[in-house]
Protein backbone atom coordinates (compact mmCIF):
# COMPACT_ATOMS: atom_id res chain seq x y z
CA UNK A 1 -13.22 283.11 112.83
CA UNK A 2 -14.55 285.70 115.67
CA UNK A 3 -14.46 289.30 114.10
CA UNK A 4 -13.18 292.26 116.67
CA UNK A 5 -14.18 295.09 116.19
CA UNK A 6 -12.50 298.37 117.63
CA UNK A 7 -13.88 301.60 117.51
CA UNK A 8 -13.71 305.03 118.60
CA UNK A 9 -16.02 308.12 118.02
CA UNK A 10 -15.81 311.69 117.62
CA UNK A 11 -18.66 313.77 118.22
CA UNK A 12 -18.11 316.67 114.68
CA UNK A 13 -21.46 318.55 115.61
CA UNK A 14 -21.70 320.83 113.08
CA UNK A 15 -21.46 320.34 108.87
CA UNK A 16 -18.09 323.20 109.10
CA UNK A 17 -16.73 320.41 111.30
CA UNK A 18 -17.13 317.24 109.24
CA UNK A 19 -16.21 319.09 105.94
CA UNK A 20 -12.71 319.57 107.40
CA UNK A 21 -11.96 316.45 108.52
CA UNK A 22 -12.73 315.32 105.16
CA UNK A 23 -10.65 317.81 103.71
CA UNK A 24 -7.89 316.90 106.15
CA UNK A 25 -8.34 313.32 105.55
CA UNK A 26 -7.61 313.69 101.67
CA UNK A 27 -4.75 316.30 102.03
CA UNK A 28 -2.90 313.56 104.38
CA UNK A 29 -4.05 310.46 102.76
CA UNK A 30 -4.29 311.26 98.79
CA UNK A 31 -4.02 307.71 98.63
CA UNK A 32 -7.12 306.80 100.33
CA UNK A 33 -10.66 304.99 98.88
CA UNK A 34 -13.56 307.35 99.38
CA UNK A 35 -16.73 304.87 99.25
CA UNK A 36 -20.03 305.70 97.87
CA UNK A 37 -22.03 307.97 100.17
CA UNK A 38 -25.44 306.25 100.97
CA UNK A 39 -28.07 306.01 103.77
CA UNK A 40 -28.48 303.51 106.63
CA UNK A 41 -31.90 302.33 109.06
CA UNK A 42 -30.54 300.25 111.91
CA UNK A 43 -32.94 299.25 114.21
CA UNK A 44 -32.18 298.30 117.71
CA UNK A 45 -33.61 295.85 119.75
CA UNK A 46 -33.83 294.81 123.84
CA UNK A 47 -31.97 292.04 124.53
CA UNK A 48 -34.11 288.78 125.29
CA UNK A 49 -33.38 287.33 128.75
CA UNK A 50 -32.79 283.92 126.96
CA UNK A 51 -30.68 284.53 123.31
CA UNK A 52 -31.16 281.38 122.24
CA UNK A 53 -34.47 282.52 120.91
CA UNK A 54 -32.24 285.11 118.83
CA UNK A 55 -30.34 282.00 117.12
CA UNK A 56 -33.19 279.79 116.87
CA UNK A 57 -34.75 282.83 114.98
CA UNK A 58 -31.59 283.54 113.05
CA UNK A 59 -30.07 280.04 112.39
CA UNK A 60 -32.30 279.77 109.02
CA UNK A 61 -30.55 282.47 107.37
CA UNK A 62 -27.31 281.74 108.05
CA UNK A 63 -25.08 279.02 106.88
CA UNK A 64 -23.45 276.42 108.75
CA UNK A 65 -20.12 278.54 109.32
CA UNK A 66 -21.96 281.78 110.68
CA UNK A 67 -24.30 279.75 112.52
CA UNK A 68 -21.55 278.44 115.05
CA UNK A 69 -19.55 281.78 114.74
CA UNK A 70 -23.52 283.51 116.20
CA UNK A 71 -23.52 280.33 118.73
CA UNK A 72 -19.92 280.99 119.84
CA UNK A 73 -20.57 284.26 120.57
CA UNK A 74 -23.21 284.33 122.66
CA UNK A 75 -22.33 281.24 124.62
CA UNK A 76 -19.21 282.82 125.33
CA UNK A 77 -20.09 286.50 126.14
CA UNK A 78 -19.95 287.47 129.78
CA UNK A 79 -22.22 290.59 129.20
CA UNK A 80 -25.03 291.82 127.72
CA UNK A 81 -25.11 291.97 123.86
CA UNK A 82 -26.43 293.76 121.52
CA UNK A 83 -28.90 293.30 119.03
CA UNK A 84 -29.75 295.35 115.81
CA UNK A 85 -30.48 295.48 111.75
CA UNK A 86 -29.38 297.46 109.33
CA UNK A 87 -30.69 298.37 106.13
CA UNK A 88 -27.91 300.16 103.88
CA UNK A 89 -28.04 300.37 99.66
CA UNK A 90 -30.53 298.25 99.35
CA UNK A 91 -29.49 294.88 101.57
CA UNK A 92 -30.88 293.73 104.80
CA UNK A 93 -27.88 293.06 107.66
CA UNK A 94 -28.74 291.14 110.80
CA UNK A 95 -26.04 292.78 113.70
CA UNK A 96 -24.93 291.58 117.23
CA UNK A 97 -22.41 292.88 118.61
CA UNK A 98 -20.80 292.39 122.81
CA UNK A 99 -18.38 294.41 124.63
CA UNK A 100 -14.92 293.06 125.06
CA UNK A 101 -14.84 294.66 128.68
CA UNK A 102 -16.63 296.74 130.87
CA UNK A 103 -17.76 299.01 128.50
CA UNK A 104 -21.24 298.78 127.08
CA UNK A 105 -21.99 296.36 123.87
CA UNK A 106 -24.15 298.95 122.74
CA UNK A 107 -21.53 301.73 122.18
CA UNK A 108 -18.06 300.30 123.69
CA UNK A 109 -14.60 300.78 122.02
CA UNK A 110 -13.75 297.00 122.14
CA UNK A 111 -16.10 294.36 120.51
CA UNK A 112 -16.72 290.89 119.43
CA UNK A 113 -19.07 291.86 116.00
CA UNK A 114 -21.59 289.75 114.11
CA UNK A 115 -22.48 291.04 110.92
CA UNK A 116 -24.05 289.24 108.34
CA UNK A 117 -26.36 289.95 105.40
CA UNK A 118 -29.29 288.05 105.17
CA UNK A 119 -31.76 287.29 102.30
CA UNK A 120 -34.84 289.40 103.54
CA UNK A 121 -36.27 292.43 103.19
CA UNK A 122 -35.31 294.70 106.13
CA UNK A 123 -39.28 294.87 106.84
CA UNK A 124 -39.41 290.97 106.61
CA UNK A 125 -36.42 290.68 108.90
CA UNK A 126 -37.61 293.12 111.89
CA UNK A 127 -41.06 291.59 111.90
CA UNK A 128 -38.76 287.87 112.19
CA UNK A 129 -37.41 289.20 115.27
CA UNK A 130 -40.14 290.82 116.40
CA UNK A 131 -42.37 287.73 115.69
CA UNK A 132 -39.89 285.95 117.95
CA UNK A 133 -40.65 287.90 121.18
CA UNK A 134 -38.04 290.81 120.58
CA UNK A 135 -38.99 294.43 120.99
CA UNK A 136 -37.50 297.69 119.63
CA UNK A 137 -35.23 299.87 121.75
CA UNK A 138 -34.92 302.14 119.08
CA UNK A 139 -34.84 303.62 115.40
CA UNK A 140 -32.00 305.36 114.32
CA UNK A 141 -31.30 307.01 110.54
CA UNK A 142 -28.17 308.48 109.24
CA UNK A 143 -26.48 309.86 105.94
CA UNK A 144 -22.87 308.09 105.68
CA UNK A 145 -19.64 308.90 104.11
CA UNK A 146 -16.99 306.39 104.26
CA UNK A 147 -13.26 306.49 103.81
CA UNK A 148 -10.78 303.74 103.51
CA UNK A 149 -7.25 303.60 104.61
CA UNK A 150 -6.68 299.76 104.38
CA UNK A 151 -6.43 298.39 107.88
CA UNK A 152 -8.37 301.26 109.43
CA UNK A 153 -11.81 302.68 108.07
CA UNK A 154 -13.14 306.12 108.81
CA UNK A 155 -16.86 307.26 108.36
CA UNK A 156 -18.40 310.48 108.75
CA UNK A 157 -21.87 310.15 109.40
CA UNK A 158 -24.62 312.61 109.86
CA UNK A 159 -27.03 311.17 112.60
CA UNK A 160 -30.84 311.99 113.72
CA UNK A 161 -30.01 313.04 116.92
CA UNK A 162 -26.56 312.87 117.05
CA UNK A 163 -25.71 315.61 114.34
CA UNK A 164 -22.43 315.00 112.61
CA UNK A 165 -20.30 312.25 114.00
CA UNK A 166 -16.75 310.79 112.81
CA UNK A 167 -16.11 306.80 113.62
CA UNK A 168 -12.37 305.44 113.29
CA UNK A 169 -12.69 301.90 113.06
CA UNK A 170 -9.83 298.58 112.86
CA UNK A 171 -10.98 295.04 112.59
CA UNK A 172 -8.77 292.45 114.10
CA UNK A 173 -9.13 288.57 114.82
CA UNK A 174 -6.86 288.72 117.36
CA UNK A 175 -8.00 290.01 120.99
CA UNK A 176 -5.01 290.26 122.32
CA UNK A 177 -4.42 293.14 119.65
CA UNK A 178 -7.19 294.95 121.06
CA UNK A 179 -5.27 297.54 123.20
CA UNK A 180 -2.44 298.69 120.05
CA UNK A 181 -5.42 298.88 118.41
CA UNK A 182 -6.47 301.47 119.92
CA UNK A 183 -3.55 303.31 120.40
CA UNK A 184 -3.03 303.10 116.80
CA UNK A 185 -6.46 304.66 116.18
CA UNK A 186 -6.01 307.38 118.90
CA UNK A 187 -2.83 308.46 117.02
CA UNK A 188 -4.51 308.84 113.69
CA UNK A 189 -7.49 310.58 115.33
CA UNK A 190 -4.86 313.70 116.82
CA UNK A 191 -3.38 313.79 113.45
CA UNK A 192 -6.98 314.66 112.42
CA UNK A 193 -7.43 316.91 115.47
CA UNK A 194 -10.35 314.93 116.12
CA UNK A 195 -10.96 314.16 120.08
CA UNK A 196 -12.68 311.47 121.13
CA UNK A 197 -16.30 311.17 122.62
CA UNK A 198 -15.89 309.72 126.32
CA UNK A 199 -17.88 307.12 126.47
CA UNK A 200 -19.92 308.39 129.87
CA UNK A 201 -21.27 311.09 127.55
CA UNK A 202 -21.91 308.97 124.61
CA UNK A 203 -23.99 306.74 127.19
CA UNK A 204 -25.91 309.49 128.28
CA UNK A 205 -26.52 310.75 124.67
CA UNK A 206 -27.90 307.00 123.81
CA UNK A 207 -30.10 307.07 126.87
CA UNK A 208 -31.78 310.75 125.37
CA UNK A 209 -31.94 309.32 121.89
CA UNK A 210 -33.59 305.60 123.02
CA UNK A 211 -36.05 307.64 125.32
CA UNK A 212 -37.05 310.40 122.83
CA UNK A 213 -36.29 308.18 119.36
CA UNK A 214 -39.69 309.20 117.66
CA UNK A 215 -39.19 312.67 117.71
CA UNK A 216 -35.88 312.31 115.85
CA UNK A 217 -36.02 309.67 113.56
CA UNK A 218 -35.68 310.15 110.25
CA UNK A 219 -35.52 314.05 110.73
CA UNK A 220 -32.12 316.11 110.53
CA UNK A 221 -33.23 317.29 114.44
CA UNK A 222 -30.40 317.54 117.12
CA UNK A 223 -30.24 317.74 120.71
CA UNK A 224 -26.88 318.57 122.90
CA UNK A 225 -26.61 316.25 126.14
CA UNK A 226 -23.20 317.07 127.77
């Protein structure tokens, strides 16, 4: 069953920022799960001109089931993809992700999303893929908080580069609920006076950070790109 993923962002800035939404988000929603904090690598790749090379180099660690769901996925996507791990408490996550629409797979609202853990080491797995041809785009780090509402997940994340940024997320496995989706999260987000990120600027911002990556990785640096 194809996972959708929709998601919006809100660019917090500054610590002041984030610590209100959280407050907000408890005063409004005393009902809601607040996850253990922890820390995340995710490592993105460039996108091989052929992706069958991805699944060959995949297809070992993945059942039968998630094999076909990876196939499906990129046989059927009609733009570019993309391609990324993740290490988070401890566990290695293989991550491909393409755009529902125009926007970009990298960063879009809409998306078809592949994420699976896989029984490596996150060193192991990067030097798979990199063994395999792939290259790195970039290395990105970030301190997450995480907040669950039930059918909608918020996380407030701080972010080399980035700073503080808020993420409301709904999964569906229905496309055709893609667009209430998002209304639905847009709502919640001005009940959190939170506004969201356009996505030119976010493109812009992930053009700075792939360019200049080694200066902020792993470091609590920021830049502003408006």
């Amino acid at each position: 069953m194809r996972n959708y993923e929709i998601e919006i962002k809100s660019l917090l800035g500054g610590k002041e920022r984030a610590d209100e939404l959280k407050r907000r988000l408890v005063q409004l929603f005393p009902a809601l799960k607040v996850l253990s904090p922890h820390t995340q690598r995710n490592f993105y790749f460039n996108t091989p001109q052929d992706l069958g090379v991805t699944l060959h180099t995949m297809s070992p660690l993945l059942s039968l089931e998630k094999q076909r769901e990876l196939s499906d996925i990129i046989v059927r996507t009609k733009s570019g993809v993309s391609i990324r791990t993740r290490e988070a408490d401890g566990n290695s996550f293989f991550i491909l992700k393409a755009s529902l629409g125009d926007e970009s797979s990298a960063n879009g609202v809409s998306r078809v999303e592949f994420e699976e853990p896989v029984a490596l080491s996150f060193d192991e797995l990067n030097q798979r893929l990199l063994d395999a041809g792939l290259t790195y785009q970039a290395k990105w780090s970030r301190a997450r908080e995480h907040f669950d509402l039930g059918h909608i997940h918020i996380t407030v994340d701080k972010n080399a580069g980035y700073g503080y940024v808020a993420e409301f997320e709904k999964m569906i496995d229905d496309e055709r609920e893609a667009e209430y989706a998002r209304r639905e999260l847009k709502a919640l987000m001005r009940e959190l006076n939170c506004q969201e990120l356009p996505q030119e600027r976010l493109e812009r911002m992930f053009k700075f950070y792939n360019e200049h990556w080694p200066e902020y990785y792993g470091t609590d640096k920021t830049f502003t790109i408006e």
